[in-house]
PDB file of N, CA and C in Angstrom:
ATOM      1  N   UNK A   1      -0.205  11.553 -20.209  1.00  0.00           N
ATOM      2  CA  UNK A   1       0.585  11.271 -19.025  1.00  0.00           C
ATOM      3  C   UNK A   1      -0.142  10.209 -18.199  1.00  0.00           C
ATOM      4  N   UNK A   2       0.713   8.951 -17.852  1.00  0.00           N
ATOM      5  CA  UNK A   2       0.212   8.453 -16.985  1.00  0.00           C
ATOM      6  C   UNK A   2      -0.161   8.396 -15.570  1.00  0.00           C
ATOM      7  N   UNK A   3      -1.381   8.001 -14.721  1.00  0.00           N
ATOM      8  CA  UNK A   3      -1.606   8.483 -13.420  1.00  0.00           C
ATOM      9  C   UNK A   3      -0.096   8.693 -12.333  1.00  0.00           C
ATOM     10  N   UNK A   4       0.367   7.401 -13.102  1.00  0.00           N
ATOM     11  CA  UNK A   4       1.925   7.530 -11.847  1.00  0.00           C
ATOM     12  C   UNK A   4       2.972   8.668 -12.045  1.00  0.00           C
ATOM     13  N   UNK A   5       2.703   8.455 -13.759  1.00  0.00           N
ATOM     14  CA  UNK A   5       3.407  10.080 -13.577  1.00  0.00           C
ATOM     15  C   UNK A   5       3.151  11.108 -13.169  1.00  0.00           C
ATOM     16  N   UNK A   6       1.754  11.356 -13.213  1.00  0.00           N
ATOM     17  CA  UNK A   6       0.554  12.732 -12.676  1.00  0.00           C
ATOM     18  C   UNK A   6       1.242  12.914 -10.801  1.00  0.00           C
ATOM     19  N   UNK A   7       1.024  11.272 -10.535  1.00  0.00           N
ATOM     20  CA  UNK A   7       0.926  11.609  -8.828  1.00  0.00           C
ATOM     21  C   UNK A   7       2.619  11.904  -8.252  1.00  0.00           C
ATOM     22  N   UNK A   8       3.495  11.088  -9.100  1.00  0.00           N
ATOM     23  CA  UNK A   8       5.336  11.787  -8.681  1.00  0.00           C
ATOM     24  C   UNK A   8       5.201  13.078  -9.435  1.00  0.00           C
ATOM     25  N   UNK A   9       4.374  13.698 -10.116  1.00  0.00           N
ATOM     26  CA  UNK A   9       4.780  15.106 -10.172  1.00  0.00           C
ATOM     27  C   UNK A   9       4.116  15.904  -9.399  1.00  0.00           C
ATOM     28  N   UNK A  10       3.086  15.502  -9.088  1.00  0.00           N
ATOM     29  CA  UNK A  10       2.198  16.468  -7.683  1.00  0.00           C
ATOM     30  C   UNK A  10       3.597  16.184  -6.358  1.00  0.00           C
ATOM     31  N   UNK A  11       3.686  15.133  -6.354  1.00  0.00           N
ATOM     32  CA  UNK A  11       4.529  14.887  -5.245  1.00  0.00           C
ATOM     33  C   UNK A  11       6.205  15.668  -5.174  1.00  0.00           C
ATOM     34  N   UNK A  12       6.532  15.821  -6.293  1.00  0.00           N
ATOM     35  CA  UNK A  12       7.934  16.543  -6.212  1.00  0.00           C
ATOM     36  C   UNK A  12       7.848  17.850  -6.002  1.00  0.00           C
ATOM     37  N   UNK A  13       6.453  18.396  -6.901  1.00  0.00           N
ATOM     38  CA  UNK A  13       6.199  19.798  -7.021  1.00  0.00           C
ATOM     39  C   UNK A  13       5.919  20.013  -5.032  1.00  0.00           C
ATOM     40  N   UNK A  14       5.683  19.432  -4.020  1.00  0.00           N
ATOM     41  CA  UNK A  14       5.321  19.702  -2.754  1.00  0.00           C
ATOM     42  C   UNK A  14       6.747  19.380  -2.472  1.00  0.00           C
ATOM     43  N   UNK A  15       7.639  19.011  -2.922  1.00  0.00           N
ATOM     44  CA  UNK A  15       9.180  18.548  -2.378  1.00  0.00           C
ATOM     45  C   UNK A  15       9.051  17.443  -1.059  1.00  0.00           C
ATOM     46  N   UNK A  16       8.370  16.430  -1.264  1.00  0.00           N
ATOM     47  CA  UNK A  16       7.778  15.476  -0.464  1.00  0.00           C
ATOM     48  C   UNK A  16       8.771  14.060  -0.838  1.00  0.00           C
ATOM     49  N   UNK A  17       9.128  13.003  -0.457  1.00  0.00           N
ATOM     50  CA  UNK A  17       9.849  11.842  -0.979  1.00  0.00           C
ATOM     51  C   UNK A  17       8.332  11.075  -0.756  1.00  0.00           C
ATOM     52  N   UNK A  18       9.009  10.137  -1.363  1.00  0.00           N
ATOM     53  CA  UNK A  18       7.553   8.551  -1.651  1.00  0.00           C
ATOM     54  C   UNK A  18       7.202   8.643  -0.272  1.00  0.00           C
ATOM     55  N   UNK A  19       8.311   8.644   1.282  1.00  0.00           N
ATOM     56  CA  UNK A  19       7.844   7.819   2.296  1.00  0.00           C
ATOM     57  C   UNK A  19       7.107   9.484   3.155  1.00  0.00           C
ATOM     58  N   UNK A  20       7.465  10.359   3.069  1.00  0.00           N
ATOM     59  CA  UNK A  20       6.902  11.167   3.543  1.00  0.00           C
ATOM     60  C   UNK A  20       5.334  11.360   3.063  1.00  0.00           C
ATOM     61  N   UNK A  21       5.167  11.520   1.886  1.00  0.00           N
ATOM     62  CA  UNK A  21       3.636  11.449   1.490  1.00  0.00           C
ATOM     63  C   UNK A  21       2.935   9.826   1.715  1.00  0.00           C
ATOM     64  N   UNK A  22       3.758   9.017   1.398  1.00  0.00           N
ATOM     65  CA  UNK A  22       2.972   7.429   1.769  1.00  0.00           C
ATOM     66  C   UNK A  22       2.487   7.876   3.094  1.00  0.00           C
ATOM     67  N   UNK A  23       2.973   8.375   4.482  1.00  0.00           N
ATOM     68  CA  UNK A  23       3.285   8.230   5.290  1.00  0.00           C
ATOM     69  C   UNK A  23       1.795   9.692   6.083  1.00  0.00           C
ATOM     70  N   UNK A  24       1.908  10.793   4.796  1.00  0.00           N
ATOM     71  CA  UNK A  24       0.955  11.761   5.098  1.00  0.00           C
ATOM     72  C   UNK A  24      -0.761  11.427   4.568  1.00  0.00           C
ATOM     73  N   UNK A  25      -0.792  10.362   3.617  1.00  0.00           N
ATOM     74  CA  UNK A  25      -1.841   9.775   3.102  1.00  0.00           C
ATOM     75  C   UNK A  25      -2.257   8.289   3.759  1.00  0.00           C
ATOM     76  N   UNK A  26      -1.108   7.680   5.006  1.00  0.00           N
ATOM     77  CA  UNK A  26      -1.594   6.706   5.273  1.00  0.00           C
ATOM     78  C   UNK A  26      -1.167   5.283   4.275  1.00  0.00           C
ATOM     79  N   UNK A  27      -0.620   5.357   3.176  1.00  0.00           N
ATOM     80  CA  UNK A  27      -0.098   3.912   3.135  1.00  0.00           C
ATOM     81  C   UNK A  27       1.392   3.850   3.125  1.00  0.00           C
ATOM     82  N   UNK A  28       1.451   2.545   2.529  1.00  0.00           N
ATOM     83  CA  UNK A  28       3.003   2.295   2.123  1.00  0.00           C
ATOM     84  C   UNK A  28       3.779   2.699   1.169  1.00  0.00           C
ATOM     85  N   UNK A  29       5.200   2.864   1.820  1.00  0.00           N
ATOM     86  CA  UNK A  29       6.242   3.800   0.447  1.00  0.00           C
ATOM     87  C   UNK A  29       6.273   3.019  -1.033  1.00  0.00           C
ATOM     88  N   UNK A  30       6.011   1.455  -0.350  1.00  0.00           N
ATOM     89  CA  UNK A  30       5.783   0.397  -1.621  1.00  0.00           C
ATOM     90  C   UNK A  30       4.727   0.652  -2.182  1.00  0.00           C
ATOM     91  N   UNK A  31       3.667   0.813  -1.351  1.00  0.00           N
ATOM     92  CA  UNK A  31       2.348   0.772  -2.566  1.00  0.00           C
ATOM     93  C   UNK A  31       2.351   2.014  -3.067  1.00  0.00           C
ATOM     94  N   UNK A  32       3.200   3.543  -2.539  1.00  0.00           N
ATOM     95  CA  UNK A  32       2.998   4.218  -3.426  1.00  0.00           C
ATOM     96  C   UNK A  32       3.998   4.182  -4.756  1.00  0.00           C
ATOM     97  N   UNK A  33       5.138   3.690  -4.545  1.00  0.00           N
ATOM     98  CA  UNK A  33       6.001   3.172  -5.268  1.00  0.00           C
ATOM     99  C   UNK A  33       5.094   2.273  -6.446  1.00  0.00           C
ATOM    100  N   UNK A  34       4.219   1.057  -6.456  1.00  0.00           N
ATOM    101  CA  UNK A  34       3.419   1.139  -7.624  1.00  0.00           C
ATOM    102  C   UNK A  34       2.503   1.675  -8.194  1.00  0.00           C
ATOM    103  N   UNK A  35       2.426   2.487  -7.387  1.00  0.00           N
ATOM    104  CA  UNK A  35       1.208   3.323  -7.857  1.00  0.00           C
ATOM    105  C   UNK A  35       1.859   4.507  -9.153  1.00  0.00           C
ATOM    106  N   UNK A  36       3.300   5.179  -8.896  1.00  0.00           N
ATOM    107  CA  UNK A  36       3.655   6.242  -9.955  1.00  0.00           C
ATOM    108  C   UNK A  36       4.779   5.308 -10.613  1.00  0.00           C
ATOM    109  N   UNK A  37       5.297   3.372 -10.518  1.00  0.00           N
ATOM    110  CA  UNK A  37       5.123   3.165 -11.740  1.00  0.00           C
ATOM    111  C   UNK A  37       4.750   2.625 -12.638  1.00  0.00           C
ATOM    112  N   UNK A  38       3.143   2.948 -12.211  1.00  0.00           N
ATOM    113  CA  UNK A  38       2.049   2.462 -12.806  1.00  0.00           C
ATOM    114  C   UNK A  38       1.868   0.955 -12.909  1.00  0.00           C
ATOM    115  N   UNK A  39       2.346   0.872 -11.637  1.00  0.00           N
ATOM    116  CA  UNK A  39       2.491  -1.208 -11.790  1.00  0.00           C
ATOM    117  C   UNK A  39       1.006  -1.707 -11.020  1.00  0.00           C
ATOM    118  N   UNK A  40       0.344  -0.473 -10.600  1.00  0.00           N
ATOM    119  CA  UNK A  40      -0.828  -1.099  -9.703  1.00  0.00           C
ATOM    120  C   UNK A  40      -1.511   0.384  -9.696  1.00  0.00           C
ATOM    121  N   UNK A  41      -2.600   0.081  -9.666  1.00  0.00           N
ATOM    122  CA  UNK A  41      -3.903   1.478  -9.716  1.00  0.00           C
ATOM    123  C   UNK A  41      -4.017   1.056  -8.442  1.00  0.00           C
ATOM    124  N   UNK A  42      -4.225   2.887  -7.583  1.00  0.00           N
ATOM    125  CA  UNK A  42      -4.585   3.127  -5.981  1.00  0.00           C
ATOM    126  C   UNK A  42      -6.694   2.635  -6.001  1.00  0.00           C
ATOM    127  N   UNK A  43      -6.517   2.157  -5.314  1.00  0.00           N
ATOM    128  CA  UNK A  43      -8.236   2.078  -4.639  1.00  0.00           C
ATOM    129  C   UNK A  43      -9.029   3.385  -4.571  1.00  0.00           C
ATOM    130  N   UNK A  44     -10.070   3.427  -4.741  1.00  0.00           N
ATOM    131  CA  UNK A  44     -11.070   4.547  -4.486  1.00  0.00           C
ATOM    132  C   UNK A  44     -10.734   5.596  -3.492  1.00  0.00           C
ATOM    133  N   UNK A  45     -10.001   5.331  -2.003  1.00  0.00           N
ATOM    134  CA  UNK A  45     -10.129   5.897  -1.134  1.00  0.00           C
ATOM    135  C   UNK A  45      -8.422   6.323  -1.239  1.00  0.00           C
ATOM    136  N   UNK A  46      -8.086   5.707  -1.916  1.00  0.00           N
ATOM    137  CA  UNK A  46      -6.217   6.152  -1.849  1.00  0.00           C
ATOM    138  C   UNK A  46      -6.833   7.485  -2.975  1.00  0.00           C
ATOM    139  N   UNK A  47      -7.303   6.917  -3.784  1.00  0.00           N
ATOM    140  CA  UNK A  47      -6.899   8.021  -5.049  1.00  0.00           C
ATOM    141  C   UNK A  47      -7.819   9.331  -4.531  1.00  0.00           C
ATOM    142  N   UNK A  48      -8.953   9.013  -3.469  1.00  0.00           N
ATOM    143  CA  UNK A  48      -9.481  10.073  -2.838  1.00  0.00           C
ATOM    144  C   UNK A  48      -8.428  11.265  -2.190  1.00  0.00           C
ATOM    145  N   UNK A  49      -7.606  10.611  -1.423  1.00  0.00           N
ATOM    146  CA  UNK A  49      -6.848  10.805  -0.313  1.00  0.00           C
ATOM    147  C   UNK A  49      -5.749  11.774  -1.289  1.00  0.00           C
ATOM    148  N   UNK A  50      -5.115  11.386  -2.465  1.00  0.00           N
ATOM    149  CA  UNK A  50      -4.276  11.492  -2.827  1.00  0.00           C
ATOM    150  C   UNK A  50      -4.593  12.942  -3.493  1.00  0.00           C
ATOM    151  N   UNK A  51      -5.880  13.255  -4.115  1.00  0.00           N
ATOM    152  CA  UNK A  51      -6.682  14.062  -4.816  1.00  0.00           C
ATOM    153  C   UNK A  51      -6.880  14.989  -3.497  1.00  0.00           C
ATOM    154  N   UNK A  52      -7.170  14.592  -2.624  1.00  0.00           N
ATOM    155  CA  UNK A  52      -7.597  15.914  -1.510  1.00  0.00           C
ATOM    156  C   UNK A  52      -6.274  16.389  -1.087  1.00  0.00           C
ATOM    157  N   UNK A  53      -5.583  15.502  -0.486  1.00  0.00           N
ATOM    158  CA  UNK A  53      -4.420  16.227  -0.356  1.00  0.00           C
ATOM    159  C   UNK A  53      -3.242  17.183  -1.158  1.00  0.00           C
ATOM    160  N   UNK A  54      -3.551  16.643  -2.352  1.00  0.00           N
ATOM    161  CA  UNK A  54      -3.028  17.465  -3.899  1.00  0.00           C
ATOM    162  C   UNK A  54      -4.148  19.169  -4.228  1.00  0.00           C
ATOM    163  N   UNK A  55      -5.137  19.170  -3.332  1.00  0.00           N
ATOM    164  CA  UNK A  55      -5.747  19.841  -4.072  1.00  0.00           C
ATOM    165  C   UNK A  55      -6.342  20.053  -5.379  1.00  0.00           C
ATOM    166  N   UNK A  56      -6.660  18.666  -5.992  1.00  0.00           N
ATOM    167  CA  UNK A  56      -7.028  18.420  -7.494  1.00  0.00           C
ATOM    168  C   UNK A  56      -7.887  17.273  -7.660  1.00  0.00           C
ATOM    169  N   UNK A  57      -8.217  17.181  -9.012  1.00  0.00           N
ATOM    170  CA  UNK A  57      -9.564  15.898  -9.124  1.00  0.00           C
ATOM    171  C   UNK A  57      -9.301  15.141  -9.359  1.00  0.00           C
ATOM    172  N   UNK A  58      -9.837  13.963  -8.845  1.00  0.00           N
ATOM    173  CA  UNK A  58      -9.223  12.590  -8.849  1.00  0.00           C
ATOM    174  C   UNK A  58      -9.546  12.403 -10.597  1.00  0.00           C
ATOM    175  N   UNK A  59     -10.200  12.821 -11.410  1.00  0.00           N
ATOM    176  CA  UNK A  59      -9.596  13.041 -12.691  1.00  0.00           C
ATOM    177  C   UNK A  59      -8.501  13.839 -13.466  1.00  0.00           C
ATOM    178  N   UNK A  60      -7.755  14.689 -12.897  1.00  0.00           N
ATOM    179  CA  UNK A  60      -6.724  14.879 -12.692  1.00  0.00           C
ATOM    180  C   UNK A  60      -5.339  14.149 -12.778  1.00  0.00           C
ATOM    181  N   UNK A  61      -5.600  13.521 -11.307  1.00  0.00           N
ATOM    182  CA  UNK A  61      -4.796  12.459 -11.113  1.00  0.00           C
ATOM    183  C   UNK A  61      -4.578  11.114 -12.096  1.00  0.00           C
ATOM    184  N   UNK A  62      -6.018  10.367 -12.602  1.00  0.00           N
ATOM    185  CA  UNK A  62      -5.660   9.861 -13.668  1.00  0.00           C
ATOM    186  C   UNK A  62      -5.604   9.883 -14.722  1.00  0.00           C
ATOM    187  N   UNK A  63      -5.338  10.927 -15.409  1.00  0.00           N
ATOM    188  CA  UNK A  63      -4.853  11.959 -16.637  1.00  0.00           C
ATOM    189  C   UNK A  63      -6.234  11.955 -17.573  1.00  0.00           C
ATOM    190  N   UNK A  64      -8.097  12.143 -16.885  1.00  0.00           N
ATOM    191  CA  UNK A  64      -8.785  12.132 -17.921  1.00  0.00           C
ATOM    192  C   UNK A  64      -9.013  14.118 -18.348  1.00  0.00           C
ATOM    193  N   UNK A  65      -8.564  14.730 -17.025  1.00  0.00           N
ATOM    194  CA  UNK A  65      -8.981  16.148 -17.369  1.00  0.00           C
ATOM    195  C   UNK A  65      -7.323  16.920 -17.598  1.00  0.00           C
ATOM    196  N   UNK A  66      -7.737  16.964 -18.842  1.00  0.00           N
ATOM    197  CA  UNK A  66      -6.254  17.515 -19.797  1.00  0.00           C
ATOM    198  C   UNK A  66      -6.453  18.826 -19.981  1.00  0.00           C
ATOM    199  N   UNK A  67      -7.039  19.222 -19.296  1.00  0.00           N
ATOM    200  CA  UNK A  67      -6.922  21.107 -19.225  1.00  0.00           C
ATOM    201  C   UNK A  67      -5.615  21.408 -18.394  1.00  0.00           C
ATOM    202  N   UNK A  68      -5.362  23.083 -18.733  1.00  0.00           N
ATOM    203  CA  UNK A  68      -4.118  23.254 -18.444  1.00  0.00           C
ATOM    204  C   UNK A  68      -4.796  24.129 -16.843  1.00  0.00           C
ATOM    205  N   UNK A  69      -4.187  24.113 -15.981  1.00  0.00           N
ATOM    206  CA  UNK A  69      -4.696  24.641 -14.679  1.00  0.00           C
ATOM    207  C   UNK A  69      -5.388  25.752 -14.418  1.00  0.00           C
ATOM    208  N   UNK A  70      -4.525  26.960 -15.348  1.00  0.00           N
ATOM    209  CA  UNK A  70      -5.035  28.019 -15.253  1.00  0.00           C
ATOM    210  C   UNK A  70      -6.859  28.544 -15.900  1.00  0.00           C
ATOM    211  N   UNK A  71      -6.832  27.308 -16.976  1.00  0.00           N
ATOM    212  CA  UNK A  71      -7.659  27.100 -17.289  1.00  0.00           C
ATOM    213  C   UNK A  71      -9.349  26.527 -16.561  1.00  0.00           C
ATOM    214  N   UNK A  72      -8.848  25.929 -15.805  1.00  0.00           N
ATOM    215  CA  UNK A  72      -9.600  25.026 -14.974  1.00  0.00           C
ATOM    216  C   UNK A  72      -9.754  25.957 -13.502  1.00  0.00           C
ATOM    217  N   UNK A  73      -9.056  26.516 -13.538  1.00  0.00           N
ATOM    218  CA  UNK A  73      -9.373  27.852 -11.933  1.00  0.00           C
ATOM    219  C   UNK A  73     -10.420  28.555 -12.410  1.00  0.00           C
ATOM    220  N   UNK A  74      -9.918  29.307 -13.793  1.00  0.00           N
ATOM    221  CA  UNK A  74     -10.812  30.087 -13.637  1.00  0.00           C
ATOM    222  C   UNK A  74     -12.400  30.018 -14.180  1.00  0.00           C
ATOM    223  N   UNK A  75     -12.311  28.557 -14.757  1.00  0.00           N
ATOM    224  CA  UNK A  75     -13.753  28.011 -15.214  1.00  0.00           C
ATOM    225  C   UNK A  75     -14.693  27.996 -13.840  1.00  0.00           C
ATOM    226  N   UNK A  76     -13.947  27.517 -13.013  1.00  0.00           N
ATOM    227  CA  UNK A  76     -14.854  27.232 -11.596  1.00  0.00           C
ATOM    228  C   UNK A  76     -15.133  28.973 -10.628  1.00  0.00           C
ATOM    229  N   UNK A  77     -14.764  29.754 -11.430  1.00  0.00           N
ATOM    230  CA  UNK A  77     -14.934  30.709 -11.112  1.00  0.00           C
ATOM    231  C   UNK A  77     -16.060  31.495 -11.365  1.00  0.00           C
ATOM    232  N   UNK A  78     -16.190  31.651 -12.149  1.00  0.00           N
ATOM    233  CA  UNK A  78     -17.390  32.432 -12.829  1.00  0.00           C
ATOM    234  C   UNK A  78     -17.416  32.593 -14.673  1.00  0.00           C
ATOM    235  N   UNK A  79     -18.051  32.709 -15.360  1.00  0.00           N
ATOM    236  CA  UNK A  79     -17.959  32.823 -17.279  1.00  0.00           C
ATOM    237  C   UNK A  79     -17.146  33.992 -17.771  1.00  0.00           C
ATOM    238  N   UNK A  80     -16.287  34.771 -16.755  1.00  0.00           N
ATOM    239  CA  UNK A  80     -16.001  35.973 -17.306  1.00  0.00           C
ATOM    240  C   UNK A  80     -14.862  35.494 -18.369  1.00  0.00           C
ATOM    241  N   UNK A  81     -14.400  36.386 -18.996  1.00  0.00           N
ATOM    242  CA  UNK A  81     -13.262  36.000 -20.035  1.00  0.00           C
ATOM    243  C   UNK A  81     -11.948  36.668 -19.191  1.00  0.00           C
ATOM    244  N   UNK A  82     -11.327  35.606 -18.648  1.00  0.00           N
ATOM    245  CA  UNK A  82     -10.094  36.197 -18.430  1.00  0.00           C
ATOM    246  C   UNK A  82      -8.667  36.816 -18.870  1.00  0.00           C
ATOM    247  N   UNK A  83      -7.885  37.536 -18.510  1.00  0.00           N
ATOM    248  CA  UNK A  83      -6.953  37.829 -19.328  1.00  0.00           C
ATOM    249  C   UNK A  83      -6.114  37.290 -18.555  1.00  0.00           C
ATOM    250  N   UNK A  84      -4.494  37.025 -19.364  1.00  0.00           N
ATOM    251  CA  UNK A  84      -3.829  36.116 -19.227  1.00  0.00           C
ATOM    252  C   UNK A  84      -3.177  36.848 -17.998  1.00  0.00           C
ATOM    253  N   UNK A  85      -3.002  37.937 -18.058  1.00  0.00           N
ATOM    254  CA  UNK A  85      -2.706  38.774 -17.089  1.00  0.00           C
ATOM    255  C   UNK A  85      -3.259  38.492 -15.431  1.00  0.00           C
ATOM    256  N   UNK A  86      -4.630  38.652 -15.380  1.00  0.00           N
ATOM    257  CA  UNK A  86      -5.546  38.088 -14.387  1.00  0.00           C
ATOM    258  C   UNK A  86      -5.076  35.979 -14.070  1.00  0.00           C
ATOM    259  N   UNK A  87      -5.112  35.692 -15.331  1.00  0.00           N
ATOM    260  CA  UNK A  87      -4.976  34.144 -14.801  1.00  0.00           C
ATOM    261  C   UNK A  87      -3.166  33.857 -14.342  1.00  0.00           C
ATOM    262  N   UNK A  88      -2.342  34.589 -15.257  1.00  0.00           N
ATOM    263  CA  UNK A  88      -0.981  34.678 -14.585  1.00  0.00           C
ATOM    264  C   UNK A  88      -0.755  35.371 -13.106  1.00  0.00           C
ATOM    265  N   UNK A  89      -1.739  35.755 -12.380  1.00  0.00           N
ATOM    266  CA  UNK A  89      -2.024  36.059 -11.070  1.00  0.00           C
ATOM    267  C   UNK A  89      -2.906  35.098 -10.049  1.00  0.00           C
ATOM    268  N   UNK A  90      -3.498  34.305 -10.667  1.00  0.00           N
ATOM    269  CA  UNK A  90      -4.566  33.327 -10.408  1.00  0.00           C
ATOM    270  C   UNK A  90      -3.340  32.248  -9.842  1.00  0.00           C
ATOM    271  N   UNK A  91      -2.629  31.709 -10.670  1.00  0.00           N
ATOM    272  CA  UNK A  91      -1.349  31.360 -10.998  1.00  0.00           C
ATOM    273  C   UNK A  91      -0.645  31.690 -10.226  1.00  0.00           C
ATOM    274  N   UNK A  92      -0.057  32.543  -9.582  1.00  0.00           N
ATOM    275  CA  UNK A  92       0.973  32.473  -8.589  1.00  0.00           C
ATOM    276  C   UNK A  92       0.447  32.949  -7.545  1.00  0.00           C
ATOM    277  N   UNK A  93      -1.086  32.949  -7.113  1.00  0.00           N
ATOM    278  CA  UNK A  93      -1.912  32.961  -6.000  1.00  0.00           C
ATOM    279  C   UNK A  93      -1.957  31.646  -5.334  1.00  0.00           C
ATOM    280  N   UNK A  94      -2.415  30.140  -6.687  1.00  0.00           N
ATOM    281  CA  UNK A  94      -2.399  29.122  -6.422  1.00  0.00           C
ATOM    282  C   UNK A  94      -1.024  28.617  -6.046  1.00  0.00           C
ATOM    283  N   UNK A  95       0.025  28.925  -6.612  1.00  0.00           N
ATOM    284  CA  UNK A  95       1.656  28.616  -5.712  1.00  0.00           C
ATOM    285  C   UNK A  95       1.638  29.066  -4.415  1.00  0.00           C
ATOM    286  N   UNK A  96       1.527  30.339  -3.809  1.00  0.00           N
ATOM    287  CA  UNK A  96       1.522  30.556  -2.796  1.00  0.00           C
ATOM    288  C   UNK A  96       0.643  29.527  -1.942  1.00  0.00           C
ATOM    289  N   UNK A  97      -0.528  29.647  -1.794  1.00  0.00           N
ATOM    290  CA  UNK A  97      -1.490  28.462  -1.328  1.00  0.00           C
ATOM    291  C   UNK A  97      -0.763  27.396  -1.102  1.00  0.00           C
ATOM    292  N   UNK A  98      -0.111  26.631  -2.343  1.00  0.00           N
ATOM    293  CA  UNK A  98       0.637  25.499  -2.188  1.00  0.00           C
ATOM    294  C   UNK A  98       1.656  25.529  -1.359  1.00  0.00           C
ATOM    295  N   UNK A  99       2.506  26.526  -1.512  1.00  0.00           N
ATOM    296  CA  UNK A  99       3.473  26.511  -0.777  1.00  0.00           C
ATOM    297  C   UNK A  99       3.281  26.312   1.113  1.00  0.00           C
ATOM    298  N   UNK A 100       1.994  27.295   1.145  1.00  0.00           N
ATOM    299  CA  UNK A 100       1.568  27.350   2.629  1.00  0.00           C
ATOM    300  C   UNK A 100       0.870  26.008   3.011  1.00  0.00           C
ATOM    301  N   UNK A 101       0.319  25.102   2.254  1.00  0.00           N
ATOM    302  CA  UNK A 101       0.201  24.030   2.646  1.00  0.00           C
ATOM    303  C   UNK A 101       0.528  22.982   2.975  1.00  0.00           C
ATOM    304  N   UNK A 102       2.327  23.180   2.025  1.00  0.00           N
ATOM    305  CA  UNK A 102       2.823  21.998   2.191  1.00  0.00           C
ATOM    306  C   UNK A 102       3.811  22.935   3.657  1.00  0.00           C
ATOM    307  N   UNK A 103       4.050  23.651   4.033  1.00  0.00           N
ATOM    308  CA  UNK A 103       4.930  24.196   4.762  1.00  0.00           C
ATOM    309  C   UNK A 103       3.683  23.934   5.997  1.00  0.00           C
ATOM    310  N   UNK A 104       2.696  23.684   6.111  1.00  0.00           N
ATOM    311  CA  UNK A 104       1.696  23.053   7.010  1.00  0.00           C
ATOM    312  C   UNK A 104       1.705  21.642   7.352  1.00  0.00           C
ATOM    313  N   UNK A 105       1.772  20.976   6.121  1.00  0.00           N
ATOM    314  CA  UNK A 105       1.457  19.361   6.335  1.00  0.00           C
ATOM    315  C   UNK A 105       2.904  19.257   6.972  1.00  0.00           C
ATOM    316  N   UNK A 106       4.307  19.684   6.919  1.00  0.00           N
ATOM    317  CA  UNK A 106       5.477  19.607   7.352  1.00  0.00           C
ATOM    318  C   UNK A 106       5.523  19.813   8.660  1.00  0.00           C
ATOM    319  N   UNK A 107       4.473  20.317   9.499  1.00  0.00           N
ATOM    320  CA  UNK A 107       4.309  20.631  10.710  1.00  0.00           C
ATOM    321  C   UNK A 107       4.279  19.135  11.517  1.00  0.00           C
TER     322      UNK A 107
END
């Protein structure tokens, strides 16, 4: 997947349009407009911006860490072996979160 696709799907999944997130990160609806279609790579501090506000790694964003999420929570967690059970809870812990954040940045 390409980065522009990575960053319009972080962005739909928050139910955000181009100018509302251009607008919550500080640039333009145009430059984010090349940025997901892939007509121009964001700068250090966009793709910072874009990564903090997503809650994810700016490798992430440009498609080098291809782990699947649930995967990647619970690595940063501790070595235990999880069950899918536990990470399918991990999982709709991290939705909630999301949800309360973007129902924040909407403030």
């Amino acid at each position: 997947m390409k980065f522009g696709d990575r960053i319009a799907q972080l962005r739909n999944k928050q139910n955000l349009t181009q100018a509302g997130l251009a607008d919550k990160i500080g640039i333009s609806r145009a430059s984010l407009s090349h940025y997901e279609k892939s007509r121009r790579e964001p700068d250090y501090a966009t793709l910072k911006k874009l990564a903090d506000f997503f809650d994810v790694s700016t490798d992430y964003i440009l498609g080098r860490d291809q782990q699947d999420d649930k995967d990647t929570i619970a690595a940063h967690h501790d070595s235990d072996n999880w069950t899918k059970e536990e990470l399918d809870e991990i999982e709709r812990f991290k939705e909630f979160v999301r949800i309360k954040r973007a129902e924040k940045n909407k403030e």
